[in-house]
Protein backbone atom coordinates (compact mmCIF):
# COMPACT_ATOMS: atom_id res chain seq x y z
CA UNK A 1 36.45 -95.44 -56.88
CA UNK A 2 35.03 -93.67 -54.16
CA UNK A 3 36.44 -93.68 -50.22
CA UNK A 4 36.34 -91.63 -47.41
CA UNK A 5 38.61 -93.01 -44.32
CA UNK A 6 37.98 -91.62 -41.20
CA UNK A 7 40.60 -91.47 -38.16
CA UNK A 8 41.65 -89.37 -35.35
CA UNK A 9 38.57 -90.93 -32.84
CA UNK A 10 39.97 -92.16 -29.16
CA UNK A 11 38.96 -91.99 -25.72
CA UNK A 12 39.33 -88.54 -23.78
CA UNK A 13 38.77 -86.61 -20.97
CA UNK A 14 36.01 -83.78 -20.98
CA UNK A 15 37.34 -80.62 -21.94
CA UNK A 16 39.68 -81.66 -23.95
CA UNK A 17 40.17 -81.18 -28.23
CA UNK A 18 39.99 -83.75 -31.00
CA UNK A 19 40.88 -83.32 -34.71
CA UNK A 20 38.96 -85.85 -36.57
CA UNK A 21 40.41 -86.38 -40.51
CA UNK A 22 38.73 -87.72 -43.43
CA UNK A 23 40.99 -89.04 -46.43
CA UNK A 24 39.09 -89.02 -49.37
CA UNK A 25 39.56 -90.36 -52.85
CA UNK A 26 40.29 -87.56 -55.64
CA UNK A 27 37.31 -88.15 -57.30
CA UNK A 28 34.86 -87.87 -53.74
CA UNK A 29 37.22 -84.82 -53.06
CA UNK A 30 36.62 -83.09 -55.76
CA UNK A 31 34.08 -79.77 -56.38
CA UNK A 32 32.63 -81.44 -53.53
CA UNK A 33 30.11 -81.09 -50.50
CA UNK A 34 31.93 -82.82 -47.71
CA UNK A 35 30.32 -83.55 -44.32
CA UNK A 36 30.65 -84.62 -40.95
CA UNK A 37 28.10 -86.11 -39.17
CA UNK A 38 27.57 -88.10 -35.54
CA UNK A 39 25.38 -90.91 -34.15
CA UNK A 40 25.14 -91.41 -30.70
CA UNK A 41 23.75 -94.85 -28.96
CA UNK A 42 20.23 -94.94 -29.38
CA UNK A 43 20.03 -91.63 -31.32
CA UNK A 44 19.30 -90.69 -34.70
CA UNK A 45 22.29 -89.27 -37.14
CA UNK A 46 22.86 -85.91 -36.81
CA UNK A 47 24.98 -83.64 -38.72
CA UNK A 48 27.84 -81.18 -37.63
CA UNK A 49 29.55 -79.32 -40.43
CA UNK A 50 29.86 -79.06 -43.91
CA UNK A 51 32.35 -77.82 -46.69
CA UNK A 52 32.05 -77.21 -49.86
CA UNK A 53 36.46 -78.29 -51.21
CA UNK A 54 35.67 -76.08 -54.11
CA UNK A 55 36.02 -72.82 -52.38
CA UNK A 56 36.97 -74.10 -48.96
CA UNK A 57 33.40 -72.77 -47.57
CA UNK A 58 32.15 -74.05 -44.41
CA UNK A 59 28.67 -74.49 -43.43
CA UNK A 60 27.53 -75.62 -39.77
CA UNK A 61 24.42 -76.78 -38.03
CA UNK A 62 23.45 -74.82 -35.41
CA UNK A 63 24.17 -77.39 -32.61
CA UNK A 64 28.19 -77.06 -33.57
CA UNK A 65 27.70 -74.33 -30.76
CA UNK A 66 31.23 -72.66 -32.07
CA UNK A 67 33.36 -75.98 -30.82
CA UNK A 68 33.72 -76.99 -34.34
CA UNK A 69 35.59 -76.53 -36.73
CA UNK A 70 36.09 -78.11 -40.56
CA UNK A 71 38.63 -77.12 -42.83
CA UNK A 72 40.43 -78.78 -45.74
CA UNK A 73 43.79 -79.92 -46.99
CA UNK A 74 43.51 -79.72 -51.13
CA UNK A 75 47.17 -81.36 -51.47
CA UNK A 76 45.88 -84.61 -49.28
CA UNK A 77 42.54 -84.85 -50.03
CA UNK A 78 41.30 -84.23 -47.20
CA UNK A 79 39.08 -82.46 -44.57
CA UNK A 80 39.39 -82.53 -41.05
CA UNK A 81 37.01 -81.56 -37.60
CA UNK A 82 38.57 -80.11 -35.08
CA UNK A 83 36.06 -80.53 -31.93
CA UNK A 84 37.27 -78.40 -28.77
CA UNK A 85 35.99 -78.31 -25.05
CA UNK A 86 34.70 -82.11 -25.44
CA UNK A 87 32.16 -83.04 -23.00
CA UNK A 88 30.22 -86.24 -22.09
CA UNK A 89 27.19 -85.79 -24.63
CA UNK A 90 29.72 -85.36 -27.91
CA UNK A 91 30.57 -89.35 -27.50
CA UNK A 92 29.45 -90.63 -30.76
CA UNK A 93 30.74 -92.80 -33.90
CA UNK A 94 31.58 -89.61 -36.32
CA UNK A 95 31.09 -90.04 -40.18
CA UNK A 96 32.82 -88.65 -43.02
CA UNK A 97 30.23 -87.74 -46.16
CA UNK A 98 30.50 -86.40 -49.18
CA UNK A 99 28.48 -85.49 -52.31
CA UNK A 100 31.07 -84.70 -55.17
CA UNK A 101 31.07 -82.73 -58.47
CA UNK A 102 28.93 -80.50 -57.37
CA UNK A 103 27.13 -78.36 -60.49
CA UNK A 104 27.29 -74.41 -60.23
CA UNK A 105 23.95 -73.15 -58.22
CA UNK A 106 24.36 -76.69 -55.85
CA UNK A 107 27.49 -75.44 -53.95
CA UNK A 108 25.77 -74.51 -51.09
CA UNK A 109 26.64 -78.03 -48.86
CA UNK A 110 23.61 -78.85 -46.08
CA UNK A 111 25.30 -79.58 -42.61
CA UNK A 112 22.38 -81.42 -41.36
CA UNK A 113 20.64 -83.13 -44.57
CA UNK A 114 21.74 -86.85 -44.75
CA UNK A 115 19.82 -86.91 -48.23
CA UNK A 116 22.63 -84.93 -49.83
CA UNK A 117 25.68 -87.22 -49.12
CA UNK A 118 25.44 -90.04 -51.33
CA UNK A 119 28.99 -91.84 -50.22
CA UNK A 120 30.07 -92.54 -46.60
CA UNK A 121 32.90 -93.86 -44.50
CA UNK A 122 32.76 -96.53 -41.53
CA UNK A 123 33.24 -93.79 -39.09
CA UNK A 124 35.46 -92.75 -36.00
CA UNK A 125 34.55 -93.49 -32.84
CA UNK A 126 34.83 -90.26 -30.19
CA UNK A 127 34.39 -91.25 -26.30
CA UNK A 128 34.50 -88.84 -23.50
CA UNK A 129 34.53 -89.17 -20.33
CA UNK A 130 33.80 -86.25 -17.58
């Protein structure tokens, strides 16, 4: 059975950090790409980071801008984002993907392409206010 939990969202002020966690299943955990992506009101989905839990290799879109950061706990099952300097314009619901048992030659996880992730969570919901 496949699930991804998201949690860690909350209201906070600009400039502050958040460390967003998913909790995945073994089996959506495992040799997989993992993702985080972020849909603001009115906006389409866009995606933030990648990693592949293999090898613990990140990938990131190049709006992360440096503020984030994705990393892994094997033992849990689970990855985490760790979004610093908030501002206004990061508010968003923020979704956990993932695209597991990845083959050899597909380990290279997209941060941005939505078609790759074929199981999701419900999301976190980050709000900041300046």
């Amino acid at each position: 059975q496949v699930q991804l939990v998201e949690s860690g969202g909350g209201s906070v002020q600009a400039g502050e950090s958040l460390k967003l966690s998913c909790a995945a299943s073994k089996y959506a955990y495992n040799s997989s790409c993992m993702a985080w992506f972020r849909q603001a009101p009115g906006k389409e989905r866009e995606g933030v980071a990648a990693i592949y839990t293999g090898y613990s290799t990140s990938f990131y879109s190049d709006s992360a801008n440096g503020r984030f950061v994705v990393s892994q706990d094997t033992g849990l099952t689970t990855i985490y984002l760790r979004i610093r300097n908030l501002a206004p314009e990061d508010t968003a619901m923020y979704y956990c993907a993932a695209d597991p048992e990845r083959p050899l030659g597909r380990r290279r996880c997209s941060p941005t392409d939505r078609t790759e992730y074929r199981y999701w969570g419900q999301g976190t919901q980050v709000t900041v206010s300046s």
